[in-house]
PDB file of N, CA and C in Angstrom:
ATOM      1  N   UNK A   1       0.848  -1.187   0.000  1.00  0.00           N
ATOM      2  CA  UNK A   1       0.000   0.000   0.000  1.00  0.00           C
ATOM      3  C   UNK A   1       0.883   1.236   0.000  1.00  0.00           C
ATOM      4  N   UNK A   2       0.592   1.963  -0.715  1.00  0.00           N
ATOM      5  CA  UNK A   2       1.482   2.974  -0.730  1.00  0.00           C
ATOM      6  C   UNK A   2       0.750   4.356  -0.146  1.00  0.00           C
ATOM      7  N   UNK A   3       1.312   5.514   0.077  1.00  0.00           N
ATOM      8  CA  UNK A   3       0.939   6.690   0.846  1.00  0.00           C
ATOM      9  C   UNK A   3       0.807   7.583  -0.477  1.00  0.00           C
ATOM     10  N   UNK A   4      -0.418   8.374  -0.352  1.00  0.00           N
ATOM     11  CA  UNK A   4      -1.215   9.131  -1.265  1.00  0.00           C
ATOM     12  C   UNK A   4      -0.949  10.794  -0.875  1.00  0.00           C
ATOM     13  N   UNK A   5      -0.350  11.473  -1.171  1.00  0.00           N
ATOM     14  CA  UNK A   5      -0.237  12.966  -0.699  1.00  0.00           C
ATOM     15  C   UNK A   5      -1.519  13.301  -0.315  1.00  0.00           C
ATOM     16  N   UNK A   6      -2.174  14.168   0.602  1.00  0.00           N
ATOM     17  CA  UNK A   6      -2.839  14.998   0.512  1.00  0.00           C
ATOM     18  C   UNK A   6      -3.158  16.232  -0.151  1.00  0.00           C
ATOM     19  N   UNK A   7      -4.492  15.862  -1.209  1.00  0.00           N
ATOM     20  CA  UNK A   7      -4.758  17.276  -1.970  1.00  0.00           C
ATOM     21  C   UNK A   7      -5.642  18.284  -1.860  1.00  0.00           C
ATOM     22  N   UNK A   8      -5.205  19.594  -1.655  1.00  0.00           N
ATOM     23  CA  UNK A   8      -6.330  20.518  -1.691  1.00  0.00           C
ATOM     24  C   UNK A   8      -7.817  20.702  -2.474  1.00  0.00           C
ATOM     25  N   UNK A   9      -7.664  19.840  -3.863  1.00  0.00           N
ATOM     26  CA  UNK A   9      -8.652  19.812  -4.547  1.00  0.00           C
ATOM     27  C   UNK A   9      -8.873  18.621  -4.168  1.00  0.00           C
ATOM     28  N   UNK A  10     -10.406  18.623  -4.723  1.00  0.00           N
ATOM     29  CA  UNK A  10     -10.839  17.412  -4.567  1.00  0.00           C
ATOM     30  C   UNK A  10     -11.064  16.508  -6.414  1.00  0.00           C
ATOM     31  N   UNK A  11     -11.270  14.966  -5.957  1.00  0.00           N
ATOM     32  CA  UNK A  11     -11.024  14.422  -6.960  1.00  0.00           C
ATOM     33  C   UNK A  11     -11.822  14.210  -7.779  1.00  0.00           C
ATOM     34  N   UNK A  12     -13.447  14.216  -7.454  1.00  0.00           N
ATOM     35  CA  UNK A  12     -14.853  14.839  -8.161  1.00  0.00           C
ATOM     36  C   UNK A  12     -14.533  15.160  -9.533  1.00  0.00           C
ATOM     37  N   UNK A  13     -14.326  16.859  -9.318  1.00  0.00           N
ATOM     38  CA  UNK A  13     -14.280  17.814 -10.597  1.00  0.00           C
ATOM     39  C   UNK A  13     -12.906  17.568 -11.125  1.00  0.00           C
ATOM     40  N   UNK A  14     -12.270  16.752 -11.546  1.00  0.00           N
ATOM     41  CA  UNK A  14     -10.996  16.492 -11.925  1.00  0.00           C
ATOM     42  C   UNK A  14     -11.584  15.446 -13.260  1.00  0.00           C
ATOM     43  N   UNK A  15     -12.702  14.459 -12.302  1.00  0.00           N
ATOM     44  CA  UNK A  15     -13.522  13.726 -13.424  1.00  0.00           C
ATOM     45  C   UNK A  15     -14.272  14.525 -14.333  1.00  0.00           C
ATOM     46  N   UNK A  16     -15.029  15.582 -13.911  1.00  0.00           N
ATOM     47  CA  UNK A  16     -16.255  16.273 -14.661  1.00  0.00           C
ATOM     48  C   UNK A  16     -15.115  17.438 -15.470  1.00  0.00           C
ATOM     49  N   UNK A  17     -14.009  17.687 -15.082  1.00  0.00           N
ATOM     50  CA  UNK A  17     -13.022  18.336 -15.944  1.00  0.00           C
ATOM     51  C   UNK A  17     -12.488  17.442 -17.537  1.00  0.00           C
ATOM     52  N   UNK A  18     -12.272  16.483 -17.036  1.00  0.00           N
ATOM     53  CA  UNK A  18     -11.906  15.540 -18.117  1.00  0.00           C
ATOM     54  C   UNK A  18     -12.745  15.421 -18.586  1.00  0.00           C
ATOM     55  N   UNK A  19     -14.085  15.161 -18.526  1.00  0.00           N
ATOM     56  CA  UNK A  19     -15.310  14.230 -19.282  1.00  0.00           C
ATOM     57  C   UNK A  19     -15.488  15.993 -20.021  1.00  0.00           C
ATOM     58  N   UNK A  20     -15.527  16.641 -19.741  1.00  0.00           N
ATOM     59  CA  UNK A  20     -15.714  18.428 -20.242  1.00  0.00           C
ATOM     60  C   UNK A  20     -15.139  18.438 -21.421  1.00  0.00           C
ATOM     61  N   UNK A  21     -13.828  17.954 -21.134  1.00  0.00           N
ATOM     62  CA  UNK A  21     -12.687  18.027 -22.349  1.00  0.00           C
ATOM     63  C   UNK A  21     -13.156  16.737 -23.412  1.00  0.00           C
ATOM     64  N   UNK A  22     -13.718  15.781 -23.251  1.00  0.00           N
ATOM     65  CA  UNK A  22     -14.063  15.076 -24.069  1.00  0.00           C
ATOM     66  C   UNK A  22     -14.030  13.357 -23.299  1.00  0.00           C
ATOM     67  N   UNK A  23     -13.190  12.908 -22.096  1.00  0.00           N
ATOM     68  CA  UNK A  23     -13.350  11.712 -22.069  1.00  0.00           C
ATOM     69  C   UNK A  23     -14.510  11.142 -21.815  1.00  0.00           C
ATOM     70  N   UNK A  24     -14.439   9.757 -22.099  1.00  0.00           N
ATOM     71  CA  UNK A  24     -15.353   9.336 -22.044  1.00  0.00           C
ATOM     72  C   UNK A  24     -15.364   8.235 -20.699  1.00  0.00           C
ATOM     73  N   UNK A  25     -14.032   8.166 -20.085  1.00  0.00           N
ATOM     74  CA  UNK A  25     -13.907   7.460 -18.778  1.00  0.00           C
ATOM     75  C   UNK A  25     -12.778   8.046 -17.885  1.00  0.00           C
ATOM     76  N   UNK A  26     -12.582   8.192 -16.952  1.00  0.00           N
ATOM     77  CA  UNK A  26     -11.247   8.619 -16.138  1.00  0.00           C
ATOM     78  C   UNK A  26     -10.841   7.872 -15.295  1.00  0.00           C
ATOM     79  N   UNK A  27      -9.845   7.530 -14.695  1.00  0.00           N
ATOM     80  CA  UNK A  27      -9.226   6.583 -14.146  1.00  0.00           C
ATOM     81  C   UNK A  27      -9.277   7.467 -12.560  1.00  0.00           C
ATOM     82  N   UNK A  28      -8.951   6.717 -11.347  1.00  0.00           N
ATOM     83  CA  UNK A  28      -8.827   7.388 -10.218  1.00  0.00           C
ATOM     84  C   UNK A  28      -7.963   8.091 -10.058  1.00  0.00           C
ATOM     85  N   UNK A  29      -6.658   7.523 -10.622  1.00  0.00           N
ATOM     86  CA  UNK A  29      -5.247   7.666 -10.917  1.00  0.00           C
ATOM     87  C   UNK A  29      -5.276   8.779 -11.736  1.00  0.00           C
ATOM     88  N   UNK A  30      -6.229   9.136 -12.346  1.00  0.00           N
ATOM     89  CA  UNK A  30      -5.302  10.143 -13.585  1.00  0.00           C
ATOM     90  C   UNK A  30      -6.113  11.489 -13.178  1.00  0.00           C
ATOM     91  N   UNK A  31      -7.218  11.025 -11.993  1.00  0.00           N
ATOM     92  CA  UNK A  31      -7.985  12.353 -11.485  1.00  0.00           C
ATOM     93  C   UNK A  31      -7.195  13.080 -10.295  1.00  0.00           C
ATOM     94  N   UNK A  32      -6.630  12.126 -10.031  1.00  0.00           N
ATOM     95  CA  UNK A  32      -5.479  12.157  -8.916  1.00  0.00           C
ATOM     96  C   UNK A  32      -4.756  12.908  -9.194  1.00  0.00           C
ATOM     97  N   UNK A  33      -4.071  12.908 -10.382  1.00  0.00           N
ATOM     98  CA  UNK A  33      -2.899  13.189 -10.918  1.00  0.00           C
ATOM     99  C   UNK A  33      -3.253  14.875 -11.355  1.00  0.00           C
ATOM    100  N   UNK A  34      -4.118  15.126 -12.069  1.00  0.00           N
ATOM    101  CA  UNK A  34      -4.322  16.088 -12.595  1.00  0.00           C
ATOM    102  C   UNK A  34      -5.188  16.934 -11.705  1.00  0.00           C
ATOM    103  N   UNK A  35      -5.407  16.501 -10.354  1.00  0.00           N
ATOM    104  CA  UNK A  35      -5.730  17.377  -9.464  1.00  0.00           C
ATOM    105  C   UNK A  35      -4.546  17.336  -8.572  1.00  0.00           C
ATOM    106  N   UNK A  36      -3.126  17.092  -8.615  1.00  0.00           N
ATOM    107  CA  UNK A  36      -1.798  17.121  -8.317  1.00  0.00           C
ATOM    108  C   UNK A  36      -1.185  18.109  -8.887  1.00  0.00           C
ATOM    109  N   UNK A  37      -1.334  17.973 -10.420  1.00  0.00           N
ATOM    110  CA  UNK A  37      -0.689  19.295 -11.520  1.00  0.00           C
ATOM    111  C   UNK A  37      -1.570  20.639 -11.345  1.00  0.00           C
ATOM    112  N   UNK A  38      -3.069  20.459 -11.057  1.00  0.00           N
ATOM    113  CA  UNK A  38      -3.272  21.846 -11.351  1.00  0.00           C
ATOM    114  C   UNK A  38      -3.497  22.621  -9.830  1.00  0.00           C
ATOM    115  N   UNK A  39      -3.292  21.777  -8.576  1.00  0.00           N
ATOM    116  CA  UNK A  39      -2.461  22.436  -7.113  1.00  0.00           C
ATOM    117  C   UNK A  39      -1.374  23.236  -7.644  1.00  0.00           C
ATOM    118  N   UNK A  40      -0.443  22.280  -8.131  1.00  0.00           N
ATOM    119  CA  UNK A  40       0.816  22.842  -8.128  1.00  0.00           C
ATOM    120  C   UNK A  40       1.309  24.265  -9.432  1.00  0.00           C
ATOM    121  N   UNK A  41       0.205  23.727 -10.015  1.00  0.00           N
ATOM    122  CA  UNK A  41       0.056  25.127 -11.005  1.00  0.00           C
ATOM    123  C   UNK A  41      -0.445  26.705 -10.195  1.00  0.00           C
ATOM    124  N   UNK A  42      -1.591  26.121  -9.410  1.00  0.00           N
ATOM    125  CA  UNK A  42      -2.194  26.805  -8.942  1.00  0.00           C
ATOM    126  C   UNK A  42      -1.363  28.100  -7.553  1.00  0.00           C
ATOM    127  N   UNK A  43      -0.413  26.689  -6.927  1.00  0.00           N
ATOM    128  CA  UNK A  43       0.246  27.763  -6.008  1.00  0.00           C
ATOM    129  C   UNK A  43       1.414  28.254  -6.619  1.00  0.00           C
ATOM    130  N   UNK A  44       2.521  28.023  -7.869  1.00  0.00           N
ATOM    131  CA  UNK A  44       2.895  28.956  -8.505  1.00  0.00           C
ATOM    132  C   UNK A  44       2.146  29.574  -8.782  1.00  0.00           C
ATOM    133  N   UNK A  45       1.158  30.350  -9.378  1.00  0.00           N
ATOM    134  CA  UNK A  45       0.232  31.470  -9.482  1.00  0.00           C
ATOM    135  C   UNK A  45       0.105  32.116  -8.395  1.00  0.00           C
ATOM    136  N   UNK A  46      -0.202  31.599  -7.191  1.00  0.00           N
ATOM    137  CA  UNK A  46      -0.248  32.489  -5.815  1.00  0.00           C
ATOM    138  C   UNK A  46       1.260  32.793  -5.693  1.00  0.00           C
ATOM    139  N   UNK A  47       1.985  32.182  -5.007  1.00  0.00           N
ATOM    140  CA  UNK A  47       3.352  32.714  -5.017  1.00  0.00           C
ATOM    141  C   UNK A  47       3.932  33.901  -5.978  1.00  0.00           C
ATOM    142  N   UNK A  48       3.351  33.986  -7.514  1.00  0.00           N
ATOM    143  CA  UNK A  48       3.478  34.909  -8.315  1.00  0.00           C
ATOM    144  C   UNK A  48       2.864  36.509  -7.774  1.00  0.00           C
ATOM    145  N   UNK A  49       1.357  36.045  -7.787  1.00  0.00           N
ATOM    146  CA  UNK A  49       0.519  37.079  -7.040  1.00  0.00           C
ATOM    147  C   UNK A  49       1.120  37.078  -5.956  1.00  0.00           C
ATOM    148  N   UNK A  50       1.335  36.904  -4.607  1.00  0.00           N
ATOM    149  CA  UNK A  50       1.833  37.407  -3.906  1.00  0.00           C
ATOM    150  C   UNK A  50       3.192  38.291  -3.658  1.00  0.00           C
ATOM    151  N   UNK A  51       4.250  38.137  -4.636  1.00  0.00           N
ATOM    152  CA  UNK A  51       4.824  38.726  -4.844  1.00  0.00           C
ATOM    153  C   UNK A  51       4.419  40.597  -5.656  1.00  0.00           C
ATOM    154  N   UNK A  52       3.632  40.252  -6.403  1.00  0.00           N
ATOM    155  CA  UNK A  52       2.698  41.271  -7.222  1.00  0.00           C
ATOM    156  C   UNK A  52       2.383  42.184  -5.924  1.00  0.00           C
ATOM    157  N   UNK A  53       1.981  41.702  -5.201  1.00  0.00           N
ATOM    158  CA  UNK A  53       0.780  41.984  -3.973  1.00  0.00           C
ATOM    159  C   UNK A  53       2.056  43.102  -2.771  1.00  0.00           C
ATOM    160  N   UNK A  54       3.017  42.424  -2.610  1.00  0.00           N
ATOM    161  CA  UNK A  54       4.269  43.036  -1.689  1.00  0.00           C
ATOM    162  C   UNK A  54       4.680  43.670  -2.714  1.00  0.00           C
ATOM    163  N   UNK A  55       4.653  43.901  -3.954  1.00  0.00           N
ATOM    164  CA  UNK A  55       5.532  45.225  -4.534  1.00  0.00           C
ATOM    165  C   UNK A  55       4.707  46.398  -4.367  1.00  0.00           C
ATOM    166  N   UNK A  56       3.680  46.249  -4.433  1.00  0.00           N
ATOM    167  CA  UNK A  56       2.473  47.088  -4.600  1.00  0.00           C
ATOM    168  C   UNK A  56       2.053  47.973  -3.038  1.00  0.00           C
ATOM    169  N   UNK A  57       2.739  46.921  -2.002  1.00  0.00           N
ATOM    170  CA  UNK A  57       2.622  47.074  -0.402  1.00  0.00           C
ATOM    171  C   UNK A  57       1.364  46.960  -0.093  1.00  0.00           C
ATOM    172  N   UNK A  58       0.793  45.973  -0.475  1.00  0.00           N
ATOM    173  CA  UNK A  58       0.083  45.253  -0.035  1.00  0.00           C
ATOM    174  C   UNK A  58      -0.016  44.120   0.690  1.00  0.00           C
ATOM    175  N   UNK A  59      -0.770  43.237   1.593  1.00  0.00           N
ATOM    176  CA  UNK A  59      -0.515  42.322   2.314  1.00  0.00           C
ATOM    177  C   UNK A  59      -1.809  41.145   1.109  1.00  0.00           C
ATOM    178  N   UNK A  60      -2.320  42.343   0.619  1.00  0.00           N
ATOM    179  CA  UNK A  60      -4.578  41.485   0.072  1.00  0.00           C
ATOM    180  C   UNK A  60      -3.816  41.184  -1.450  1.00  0.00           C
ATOM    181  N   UNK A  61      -4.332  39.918  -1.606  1.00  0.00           N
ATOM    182  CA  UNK A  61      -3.875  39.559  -3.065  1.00  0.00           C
ATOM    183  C   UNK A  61      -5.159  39.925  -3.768  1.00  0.00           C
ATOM    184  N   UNK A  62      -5.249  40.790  -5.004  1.00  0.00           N
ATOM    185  CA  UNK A  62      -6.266  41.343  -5.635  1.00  0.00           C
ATOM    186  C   UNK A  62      -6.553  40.540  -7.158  1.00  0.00           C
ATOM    187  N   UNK A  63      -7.186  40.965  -7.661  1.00  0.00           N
ATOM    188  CA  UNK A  63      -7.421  39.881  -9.216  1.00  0.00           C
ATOM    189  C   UNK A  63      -6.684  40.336  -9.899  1.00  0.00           C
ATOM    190  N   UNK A  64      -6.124  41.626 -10.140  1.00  0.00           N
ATOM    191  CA  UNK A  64      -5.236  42.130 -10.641  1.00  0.00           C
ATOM    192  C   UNK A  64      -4.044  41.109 -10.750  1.00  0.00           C
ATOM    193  N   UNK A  65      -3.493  41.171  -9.101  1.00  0.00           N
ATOM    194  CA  UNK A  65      -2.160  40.095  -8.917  1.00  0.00           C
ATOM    195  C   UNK A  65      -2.359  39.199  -9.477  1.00  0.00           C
ATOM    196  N   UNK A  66      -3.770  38.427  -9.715  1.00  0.00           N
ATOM    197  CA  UNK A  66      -3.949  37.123 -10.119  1.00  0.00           C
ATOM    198  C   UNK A  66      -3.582  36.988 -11.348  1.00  0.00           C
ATOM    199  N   UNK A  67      -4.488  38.076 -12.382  1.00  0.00           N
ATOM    200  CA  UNK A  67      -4.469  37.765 -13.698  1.00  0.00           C
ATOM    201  C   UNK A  67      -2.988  38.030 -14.165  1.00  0.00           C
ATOM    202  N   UNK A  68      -1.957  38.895 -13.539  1.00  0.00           N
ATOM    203  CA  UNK A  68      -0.615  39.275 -13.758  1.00  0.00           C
ATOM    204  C   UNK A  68      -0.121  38.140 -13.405  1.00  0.00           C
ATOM    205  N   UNK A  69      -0.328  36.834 -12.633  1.00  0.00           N
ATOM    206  CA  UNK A  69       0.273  35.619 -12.256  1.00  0.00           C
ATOM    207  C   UNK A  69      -0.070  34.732 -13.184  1.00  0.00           C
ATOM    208  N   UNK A  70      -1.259  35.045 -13.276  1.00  0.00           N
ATOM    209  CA  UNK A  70      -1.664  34.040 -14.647  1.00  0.00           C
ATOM    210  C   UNK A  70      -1.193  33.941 -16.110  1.00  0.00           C
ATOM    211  N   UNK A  71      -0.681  35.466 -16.419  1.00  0.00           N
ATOM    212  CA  UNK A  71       0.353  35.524 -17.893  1.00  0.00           C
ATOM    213  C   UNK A  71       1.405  35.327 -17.520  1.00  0.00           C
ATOM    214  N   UNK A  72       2.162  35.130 -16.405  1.00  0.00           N
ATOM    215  CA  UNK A  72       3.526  35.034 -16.105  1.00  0.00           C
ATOM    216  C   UNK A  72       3.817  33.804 -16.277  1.00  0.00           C
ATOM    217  N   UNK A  73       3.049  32.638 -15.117  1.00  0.00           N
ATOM    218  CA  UNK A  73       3.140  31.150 -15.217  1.00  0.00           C
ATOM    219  C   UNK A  73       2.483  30.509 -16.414  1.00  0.00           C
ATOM    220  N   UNK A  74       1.775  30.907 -16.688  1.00  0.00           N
ATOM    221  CA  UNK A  74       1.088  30.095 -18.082  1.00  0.00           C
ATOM    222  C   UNK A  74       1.265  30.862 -19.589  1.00  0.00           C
ATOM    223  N   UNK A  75       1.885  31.917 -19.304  1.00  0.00           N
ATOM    224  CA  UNK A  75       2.419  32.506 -20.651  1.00  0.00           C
ATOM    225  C   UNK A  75       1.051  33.767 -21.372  1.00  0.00           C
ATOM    226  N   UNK A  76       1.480  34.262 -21.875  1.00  0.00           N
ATOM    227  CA  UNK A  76       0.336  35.534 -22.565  1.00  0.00           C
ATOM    228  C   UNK A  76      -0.212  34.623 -23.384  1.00  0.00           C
ATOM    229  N   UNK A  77      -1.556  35.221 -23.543  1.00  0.00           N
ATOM    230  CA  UNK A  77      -1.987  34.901 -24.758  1.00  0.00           C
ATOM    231  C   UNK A  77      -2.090  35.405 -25.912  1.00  0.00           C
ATOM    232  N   UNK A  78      -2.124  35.177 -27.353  1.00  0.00           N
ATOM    233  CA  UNK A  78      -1.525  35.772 -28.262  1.00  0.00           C
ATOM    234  C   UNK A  78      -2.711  36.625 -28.659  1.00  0.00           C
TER     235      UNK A  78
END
């Protein structure tokens, strides 16, 4: 038996994410997984914004910070 990290998301909408995109089955494992990648996507984005947030002298992360975290880690869109 092996030890499973604890994830902030849950593993639900990881299924109804995939089936969105088109599958037609999801594995436990791969809801797992991709609610693993998009944590870890997710707190690079905060860590981004928060930095945003202390230049600004702020302590409140605003949507602003967000969406400025969001072209940084995931790239502009064209």
């Amino acid at each position: 038996m092996r030890l499973v990290a604890s994830l902030e998301l849950a593993i639900a909408p990881m299924h109804r994410i995939c089936k969105r995109a088109g599958a037609v089955r999801v594995s436990e494992a791969a809801a797992r997984e991709l609610a693993k990648a998009l944590e870890e996507i997710g707190v690079k984005i905060a860590k981004e914004a928060i930095d945003y947030a202390m230049h600004a002298g702020r302590k409140t992360i605003k949507v602003e910070d967000i969406e400025i975290a969001v072209k940084k880690v995931m790239g502009s869109k064209p």
